[in-house]
Protein backbone atom coordinates (compact mmCIF):
# COMPACT_ATOMS: atom_id res chain seq x y z
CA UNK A 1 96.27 62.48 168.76
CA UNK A 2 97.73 66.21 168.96
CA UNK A 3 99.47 65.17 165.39
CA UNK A 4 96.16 64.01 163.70
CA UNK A 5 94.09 66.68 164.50
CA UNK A 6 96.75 69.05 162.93
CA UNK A 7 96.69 67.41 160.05
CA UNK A 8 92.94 67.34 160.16
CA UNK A 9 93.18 71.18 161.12
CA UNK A 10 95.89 71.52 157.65
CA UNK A 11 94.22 69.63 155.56
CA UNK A 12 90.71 71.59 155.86
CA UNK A 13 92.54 74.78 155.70
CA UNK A 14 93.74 73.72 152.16
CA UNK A 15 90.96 72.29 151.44
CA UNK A 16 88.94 75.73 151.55
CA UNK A 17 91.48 77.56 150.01
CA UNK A 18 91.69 75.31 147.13
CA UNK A 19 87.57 75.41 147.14
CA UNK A 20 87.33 79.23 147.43
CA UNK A 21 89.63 79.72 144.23
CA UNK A 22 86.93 78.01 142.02
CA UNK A 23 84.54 80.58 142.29
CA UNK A 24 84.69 84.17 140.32
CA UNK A 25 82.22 86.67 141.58
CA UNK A 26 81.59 89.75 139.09
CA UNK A 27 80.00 92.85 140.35
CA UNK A 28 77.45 94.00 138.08
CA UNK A 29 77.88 97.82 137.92
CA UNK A 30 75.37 99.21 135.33
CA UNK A 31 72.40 101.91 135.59
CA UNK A 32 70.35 100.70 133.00
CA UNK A 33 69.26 103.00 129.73
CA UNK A 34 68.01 100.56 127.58
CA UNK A 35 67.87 97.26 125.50
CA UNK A 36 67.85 96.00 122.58
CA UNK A 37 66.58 92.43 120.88
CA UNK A 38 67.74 90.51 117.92
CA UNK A 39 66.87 87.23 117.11
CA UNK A 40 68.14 85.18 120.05
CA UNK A 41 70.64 87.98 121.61
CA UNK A 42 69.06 90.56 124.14
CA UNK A 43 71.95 93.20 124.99
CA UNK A 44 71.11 95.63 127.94
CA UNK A 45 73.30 99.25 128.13
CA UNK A 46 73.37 101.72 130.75
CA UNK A 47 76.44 103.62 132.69
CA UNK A 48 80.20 103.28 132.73
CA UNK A 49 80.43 101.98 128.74
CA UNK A 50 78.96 98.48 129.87
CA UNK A 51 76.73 96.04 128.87
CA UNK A 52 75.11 92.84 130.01
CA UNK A 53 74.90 90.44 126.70
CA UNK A 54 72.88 87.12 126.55
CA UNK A 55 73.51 84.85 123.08
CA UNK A 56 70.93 82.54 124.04
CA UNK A 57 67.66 84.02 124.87
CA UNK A 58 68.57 85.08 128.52
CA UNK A 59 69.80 81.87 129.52
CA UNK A 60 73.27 82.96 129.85
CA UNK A 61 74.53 86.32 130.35
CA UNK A 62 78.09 88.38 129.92
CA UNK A 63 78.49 91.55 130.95
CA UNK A 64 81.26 93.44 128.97
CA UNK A 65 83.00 96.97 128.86
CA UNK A 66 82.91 98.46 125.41
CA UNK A 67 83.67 102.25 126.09
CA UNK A 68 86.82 103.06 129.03
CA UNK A 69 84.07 105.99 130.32
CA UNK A 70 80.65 107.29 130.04
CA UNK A 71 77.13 106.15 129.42
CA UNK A 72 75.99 104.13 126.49
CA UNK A 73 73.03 106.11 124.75
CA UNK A 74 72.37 103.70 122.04
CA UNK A 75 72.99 100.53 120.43
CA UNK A 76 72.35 98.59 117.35
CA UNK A 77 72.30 95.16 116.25
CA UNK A 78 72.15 93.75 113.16
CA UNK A 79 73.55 90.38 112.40
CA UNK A 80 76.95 89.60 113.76
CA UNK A 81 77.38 93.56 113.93
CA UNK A 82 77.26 95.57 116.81
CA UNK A 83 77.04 99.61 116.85
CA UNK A 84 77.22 100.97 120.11
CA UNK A 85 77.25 105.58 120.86
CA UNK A 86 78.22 107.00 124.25
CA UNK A 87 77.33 110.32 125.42
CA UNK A 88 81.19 111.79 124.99
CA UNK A 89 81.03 111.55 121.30
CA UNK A 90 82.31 108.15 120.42
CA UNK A 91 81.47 105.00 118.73
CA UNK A 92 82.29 101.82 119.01
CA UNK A 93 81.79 98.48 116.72
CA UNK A 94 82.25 94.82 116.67
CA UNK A 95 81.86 92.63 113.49
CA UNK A 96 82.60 89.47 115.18
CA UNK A 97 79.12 89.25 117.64
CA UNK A 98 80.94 91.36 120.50
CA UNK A 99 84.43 89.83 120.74
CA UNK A 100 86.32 92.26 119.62
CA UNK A 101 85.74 96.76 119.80
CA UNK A 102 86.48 99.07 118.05
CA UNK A 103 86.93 102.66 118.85
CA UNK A 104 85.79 105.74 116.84
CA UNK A 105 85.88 109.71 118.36
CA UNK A 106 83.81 111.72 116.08
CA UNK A 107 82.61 114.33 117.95
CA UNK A 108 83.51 116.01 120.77
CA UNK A 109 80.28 117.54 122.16
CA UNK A 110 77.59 114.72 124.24
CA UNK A 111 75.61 112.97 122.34
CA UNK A 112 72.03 112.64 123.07
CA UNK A 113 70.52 110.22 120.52
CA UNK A 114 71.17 108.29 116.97
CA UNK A 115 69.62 106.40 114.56
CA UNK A 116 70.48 104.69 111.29
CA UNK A 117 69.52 105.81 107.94
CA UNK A 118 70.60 104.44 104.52
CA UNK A 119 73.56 105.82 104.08
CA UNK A 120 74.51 105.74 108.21
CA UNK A 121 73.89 107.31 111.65
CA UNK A 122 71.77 110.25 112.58
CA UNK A 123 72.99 111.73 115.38
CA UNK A 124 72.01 114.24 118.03
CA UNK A 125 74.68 116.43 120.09
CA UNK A 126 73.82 118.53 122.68
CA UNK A 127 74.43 121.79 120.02
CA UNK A 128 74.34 120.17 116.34
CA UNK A 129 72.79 117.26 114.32
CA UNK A 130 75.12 115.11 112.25
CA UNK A 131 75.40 112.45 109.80
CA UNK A 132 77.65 110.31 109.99
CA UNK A 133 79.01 107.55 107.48
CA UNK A 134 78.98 103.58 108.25
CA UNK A 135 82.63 104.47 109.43
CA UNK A 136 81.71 107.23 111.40
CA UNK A 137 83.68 109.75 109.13
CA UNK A 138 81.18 113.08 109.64
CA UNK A 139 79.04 113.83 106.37
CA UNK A 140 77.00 116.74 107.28
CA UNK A 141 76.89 119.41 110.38
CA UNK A 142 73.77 121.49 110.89
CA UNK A 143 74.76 123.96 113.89
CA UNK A 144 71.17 123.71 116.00
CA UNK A 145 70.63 127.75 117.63
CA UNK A 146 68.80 126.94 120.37
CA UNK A 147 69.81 127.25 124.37
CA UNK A 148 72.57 125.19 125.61
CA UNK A 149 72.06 122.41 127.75
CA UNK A 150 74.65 122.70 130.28
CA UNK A 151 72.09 124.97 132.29
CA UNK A 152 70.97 123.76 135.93
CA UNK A 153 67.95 121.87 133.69
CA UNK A 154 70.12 119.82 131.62
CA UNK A 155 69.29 116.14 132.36
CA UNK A 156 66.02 116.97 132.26
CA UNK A 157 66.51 118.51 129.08
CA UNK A 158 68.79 115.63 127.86
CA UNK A 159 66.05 113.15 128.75
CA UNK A 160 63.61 114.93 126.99
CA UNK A 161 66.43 114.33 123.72
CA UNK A 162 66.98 111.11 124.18
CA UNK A 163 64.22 110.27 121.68
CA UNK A 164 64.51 113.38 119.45
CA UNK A 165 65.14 111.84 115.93
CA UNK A 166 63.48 109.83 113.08
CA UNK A 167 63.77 109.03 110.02
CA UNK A 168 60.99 109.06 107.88
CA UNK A 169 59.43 108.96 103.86
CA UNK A 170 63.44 109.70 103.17
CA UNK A 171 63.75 112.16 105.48
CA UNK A 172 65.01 112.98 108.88
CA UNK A 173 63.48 114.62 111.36
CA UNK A 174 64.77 116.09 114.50
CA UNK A 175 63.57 118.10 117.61
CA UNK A 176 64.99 121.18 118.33
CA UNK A 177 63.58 123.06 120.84
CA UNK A 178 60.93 122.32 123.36
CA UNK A 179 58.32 120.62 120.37
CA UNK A 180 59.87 122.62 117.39
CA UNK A 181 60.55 119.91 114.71
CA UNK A 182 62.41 120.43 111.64
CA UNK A 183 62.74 118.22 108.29
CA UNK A 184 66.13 117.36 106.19
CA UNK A 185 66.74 115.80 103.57
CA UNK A 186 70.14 113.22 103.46
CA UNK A 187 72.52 116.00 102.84
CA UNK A 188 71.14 117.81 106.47
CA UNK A 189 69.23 120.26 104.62
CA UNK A 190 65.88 122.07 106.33
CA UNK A 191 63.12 121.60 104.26
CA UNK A 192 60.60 122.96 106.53
């Protein structure tokens, strides 16, 4: 009897082991700062260069790691491409519907905020504007003279940012200071 119910006792012992190795649990580790929609796929950004991805209208999701550090202030979808910024100054794409990264430095003050235009980004750093080009190879610098925003306000002031550009009639638009606005053409030159 002693012999059967160690065997019983062995056998359910590798029986949970051999159970317990089935299942994967991944933390989810993001503080959220924003989404965006395309079609079917809904990709949510936030903190520590991750995302949560769903290909199938929120049926399914992924989350992935697309920057090593920092927090994801924008992304872009269109088609099978992905364009994601983080707030240290780089870039990252995928052509292949998020397989596979890629990993461009371009700057290296924060960035706040970017948009497309026609001929690429529109971006915001904490003390100039830039344009970039579709492979993130700088254009145009404007050097912005207003406070900087490493003083003790500065995520309030980078909040504030985070929606600070446009681009509009064929021509961007930025904010510079607390509701001063100021108009450029493509080449990052004021007009008014």
């Amino acid at each position: 009897m002693k012999i059967i119910i160690l065997y019983v006792f062995i056998w359910i012992i590798y029986y949970q082991f051999s159970v317990a190795e089935q299942f994967d649990f991944i933390p989810i580790k993001i503080n959220f700062n924003g989404i965006e929609v395309k079609d079917e796929t809904i990709a949510v950004y936030g903190d520590y260069g991750s995302m949560l991805i769903s290909f199938d209208n929120a049926e399914n999701w992924k989350q992935i790691k697309v920057f090593k550090k920092g927090r994801i202030v924008k992304l872009f979808i269109e088609e099978n491409r992905f364009t994601a910024f983080n707030d240290l100054g780089e870039a990252v794409v995928s052509r292949d519907s998020a397989k596979t990264w890629e990993l461009f430095s371009f700057s290296s003050d924060s960035t706040l905020d970017a948009i497309p235009y026609p001929q690429g980004y529109f971006v915001r750093t904490e003390q100039t504007l830039l344009t970039l080009s579709y492979d993130f190879e700088i254009k145009n610098i404007f050097n912005l003279k207003s406070e900087p925003l490493y003083a003790l306000n500065y995520s309030l002031k980078r909040l504030g940012y985070k929606f600070s550009l446009a681009n509009f009639k064929d021509y961007l638009v930025a904010e510079t200071d607390s509701s001063m606005l100021i108009r450029f053409d493509f080449n990052l030159e004021p007009i008014d």
